[in-house]
C-alpha atoms as a PDB file:
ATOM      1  CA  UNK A   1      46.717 -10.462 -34.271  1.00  0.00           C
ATOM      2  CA  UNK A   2      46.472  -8.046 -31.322  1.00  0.00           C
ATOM      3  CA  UNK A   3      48.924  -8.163 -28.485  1.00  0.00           C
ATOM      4  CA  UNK A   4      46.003  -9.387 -25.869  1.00  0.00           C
ATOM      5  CA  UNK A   5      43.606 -12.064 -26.598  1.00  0.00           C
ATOM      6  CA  UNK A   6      41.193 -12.914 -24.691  1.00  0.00           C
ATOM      7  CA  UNK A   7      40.709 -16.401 -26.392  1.00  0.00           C
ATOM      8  CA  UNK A   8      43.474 -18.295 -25.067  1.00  0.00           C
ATOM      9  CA  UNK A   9      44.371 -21.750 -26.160  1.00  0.00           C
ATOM     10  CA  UNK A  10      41.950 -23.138 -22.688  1.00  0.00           C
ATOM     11  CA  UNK A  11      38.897 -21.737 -23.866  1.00  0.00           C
ATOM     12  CA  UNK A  12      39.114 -22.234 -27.389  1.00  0.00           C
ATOM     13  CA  UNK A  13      39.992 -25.964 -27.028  1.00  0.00           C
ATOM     14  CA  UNK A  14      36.752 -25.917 -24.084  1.00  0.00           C
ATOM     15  CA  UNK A  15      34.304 -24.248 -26.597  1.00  0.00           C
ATOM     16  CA  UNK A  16      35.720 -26.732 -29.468  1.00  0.00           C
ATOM     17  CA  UNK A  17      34.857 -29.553 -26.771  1.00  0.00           C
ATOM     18  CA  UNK A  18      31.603 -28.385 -25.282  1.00  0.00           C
ATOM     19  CA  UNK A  19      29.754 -27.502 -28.852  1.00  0.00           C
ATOM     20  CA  UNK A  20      29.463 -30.548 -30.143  1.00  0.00           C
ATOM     21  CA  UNK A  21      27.373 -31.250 -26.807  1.00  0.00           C
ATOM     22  CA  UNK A  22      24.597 -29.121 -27.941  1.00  0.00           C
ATOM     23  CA  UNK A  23      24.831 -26.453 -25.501  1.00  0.00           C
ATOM     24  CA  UNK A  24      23.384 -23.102 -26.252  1.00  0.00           C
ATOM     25  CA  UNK A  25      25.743 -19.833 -26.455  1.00  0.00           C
ATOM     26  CA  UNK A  26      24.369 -18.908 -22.775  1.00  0.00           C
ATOM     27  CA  UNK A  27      25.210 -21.960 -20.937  1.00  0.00           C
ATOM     28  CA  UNK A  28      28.681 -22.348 -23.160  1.00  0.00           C
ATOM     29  CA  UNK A  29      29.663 -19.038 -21.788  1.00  0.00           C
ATOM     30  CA  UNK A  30      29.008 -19.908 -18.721  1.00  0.00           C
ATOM     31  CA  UNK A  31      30.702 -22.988 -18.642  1.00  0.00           C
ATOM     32  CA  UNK A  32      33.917 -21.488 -19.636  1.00  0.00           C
ATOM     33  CA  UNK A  33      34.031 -18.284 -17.416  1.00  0.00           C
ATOM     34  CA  UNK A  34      33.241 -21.080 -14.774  1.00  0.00           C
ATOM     35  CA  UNK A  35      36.275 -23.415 -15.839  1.00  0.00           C
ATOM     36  CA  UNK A  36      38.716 -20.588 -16.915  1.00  0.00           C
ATOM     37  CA  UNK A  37      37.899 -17.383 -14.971  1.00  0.00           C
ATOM     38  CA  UNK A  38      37.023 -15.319 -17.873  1.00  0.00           C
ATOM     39  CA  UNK A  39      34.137 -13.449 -18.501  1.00  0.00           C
ATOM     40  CA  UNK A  40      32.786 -14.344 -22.312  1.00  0.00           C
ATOM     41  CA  UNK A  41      29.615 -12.864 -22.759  1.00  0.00           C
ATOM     42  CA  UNK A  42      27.110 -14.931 -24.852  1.00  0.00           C
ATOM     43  CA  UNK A  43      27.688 -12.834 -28.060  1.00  0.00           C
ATOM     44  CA  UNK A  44      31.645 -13.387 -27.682  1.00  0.00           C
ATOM     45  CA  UNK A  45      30.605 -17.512 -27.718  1.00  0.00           C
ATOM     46  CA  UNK A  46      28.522 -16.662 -30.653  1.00  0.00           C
ATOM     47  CA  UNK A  47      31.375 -14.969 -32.562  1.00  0.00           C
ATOM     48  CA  UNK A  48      34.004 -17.367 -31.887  1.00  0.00           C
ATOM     49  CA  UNK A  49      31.961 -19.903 -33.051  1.00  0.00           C
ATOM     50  CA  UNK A  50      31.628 -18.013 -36.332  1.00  0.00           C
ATOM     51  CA  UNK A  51      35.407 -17.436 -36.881  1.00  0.00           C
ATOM     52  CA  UNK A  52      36.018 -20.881 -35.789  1.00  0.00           C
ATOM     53  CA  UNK A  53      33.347 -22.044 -38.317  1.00  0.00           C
ATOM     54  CA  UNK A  54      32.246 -24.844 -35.907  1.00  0.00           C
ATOM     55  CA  UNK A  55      29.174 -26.555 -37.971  1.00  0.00           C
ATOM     56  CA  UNK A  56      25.482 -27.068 -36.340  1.00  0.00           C
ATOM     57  CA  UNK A  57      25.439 -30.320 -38.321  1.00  0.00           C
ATOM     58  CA  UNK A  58      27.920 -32.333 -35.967  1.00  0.00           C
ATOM     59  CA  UNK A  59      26.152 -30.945 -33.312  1.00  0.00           C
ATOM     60  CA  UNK A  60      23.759 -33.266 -30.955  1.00  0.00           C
ATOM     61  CA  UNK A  61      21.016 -32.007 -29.952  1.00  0.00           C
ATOM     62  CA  UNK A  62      20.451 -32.186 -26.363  1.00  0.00           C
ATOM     63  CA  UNK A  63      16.715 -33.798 -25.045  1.00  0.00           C
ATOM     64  CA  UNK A  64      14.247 -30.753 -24.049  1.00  0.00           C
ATOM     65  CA  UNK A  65      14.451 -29.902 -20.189  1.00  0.00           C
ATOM     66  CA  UNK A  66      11.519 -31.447 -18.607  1.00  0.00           C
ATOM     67  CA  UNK A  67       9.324 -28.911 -17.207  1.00  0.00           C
ATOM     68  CA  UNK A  68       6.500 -29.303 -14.385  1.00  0.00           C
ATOM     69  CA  UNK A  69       3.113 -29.162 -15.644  1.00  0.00           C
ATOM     70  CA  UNK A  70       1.572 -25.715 -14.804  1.00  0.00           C
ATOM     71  CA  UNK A  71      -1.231 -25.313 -12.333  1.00  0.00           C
ATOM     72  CA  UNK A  72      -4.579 -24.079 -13.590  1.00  0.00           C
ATOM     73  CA  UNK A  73      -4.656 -20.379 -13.142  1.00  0.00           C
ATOM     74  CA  UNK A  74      -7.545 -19.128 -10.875  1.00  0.00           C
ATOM     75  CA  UNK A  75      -9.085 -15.672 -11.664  1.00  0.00           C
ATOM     76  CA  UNK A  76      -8.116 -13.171  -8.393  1.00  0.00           C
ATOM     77  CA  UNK A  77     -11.231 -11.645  -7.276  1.00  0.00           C
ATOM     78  CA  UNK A  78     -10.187  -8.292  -8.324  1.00  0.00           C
ATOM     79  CA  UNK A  79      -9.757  -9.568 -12.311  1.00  0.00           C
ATOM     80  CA  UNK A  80     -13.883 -10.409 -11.675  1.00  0.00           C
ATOM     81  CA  UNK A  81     -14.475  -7.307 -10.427  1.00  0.00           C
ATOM     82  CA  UNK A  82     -15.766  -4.555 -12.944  1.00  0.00           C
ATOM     83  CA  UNK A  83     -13.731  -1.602 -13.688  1.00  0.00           C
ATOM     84  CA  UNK A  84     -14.675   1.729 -12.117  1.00  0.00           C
ATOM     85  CA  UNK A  85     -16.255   4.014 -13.956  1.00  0.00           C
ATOM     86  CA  UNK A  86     -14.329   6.556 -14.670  1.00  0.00           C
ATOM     87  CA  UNK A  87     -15.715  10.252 -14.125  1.00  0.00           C
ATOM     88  CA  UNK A  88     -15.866  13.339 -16.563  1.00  0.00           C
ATOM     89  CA  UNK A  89     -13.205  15.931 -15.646  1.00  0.00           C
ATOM     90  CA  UNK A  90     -13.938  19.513 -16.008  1.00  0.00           C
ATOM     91  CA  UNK A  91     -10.718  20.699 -17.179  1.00  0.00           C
ATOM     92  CA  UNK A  92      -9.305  24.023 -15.960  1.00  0.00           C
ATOM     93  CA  UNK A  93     -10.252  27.572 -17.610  1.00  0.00           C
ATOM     94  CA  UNK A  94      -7.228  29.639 -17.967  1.00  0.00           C
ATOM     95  CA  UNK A  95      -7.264  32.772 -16.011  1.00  0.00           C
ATOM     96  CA  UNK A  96      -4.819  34.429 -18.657  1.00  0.00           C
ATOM     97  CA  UNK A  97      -2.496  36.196 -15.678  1.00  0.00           C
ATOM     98  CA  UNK A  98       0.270  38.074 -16.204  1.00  0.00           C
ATOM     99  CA  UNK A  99       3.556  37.835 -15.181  1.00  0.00           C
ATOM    100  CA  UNK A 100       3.175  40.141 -12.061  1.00  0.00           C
ATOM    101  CA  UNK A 101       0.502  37.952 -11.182  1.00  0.00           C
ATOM    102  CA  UNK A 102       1.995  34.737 -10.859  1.00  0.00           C
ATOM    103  CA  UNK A 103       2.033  33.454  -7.343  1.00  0.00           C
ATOM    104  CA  UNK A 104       3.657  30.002  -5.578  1.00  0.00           C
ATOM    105  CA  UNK A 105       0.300  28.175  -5.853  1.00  0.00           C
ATOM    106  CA  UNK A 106      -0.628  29.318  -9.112  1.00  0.00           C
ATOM    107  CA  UNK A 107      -0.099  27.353 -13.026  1.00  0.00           C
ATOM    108  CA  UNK A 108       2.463  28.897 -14.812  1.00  0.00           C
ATOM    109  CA  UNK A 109       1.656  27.162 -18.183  1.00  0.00           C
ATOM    110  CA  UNK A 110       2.524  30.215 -20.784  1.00  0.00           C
ATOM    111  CA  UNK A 111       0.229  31.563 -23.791  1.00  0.00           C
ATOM    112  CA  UNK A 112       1.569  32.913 -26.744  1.00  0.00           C
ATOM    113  CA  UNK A 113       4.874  32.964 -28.358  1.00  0.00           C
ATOM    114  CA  UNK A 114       6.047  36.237 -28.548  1.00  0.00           C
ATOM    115  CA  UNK A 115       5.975  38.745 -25.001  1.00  0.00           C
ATOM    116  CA  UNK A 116       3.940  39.960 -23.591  1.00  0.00           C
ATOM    117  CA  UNK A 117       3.047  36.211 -22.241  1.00  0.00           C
ATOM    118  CA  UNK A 118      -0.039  35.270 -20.495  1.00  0.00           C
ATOM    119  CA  UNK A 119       0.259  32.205 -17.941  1.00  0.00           C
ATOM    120  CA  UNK A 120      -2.729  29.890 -17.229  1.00  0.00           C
ATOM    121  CA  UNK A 121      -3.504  30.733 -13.549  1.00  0.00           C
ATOM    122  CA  UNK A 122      -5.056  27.902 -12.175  1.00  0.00           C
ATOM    123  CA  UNK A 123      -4.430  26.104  -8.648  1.00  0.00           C
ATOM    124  CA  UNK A 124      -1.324  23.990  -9.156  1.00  0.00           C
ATOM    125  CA  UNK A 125      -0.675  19.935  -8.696  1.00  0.00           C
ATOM    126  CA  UNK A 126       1.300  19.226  -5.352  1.00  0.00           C
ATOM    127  CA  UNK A 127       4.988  19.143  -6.750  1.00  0.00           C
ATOM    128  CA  UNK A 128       4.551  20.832 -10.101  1.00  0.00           C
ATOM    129  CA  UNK A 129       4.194  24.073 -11.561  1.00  0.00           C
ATOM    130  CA  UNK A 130       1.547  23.387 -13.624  1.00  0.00           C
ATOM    131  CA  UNK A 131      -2.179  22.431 -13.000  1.00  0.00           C
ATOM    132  CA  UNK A 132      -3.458  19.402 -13.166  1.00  0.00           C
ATOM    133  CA  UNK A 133      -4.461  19.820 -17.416  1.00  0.00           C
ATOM    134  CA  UNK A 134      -1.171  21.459 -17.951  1.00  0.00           C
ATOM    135  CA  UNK A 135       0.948  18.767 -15.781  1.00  0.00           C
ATOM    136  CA  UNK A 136      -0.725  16.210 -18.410  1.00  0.00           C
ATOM    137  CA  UNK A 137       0.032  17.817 -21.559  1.00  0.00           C
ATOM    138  CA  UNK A 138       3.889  18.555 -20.636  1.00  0.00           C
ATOM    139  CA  UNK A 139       4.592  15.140 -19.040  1.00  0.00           C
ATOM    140  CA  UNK A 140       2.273  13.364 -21.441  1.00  0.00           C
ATOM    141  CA  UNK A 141       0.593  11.302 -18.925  1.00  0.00           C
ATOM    142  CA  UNK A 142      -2.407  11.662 -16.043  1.00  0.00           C
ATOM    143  CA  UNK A 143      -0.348  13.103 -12.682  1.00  0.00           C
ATOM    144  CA  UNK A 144      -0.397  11.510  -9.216  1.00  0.00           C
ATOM    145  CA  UNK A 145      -3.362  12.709  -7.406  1.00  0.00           C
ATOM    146  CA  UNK A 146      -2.462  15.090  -5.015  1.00  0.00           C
END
């Protein structure tokens, strides 16, 4: 047995006492961190009920929570609305610049795998360094309109 354990004699004998009651792992570890100032997560109750072999035939079960009955949900104007249509983007032609011709403002999405390399060219997104084609193929999603 290790030199610390966390499962004193108090909770042991409060788990031992509080599972027959039906309570689920959740609410027993909550009960005991409340009572004995530990912090048992709900997998700890789970495995100390294991070890202990504590059987879910003595247990009770407890009666269901009542819950309120739930308000018809009303459609929000904007679920009746149609969708936008969505327009046809003409995507970017590469300019095929070199390397001496890149500039702050312009893509530098690179061609080719060996040198010399050719970068796209194109106008770049606000906060990127690609165009808007390139920003969606390297961050695999549509970007922020600028």
């Amino acid at each position: 047995m290790p030199w610390w354990n966390p499962w004193s004699r108090e909770p042991t004998d409060l788990l031992a006492k509080y599972w027959p009651e039906g309570w689920s792992f959740r609410e027993l570890a909550i009960r005991i961190n409340d009572e004995c100032g530990t912090c048992f997560t709900r997998s700890a109750v789970a495995g100390k009920v294991a070890r202990m072999n504590l059987s879910t035939v003595e247990r009770m079960s407890r009666a269901p929570r009542a819950r309120a009955p739930r308000a018809p949900r009303q459609l929000s104007a904007a679920a009746t609305k149609p969708a936008p249509v969505a327009r046809k983007r003409v995507p970017c032609e590469p300019r095929m610049i070199d390397i001496l011709e890149l500039k702050a403002d312009t893509c530098r999405f690179p061609y080719g795998d060996f040198p010399p390399l050719r970068y796209c060219g194109c106008p770049i997104l606000k906060g990127s360094p690609y165009c808007r084609d390139h920003t969606e193929i390297c961050w695999n999603h549509p970007p922020l309109e600028n």
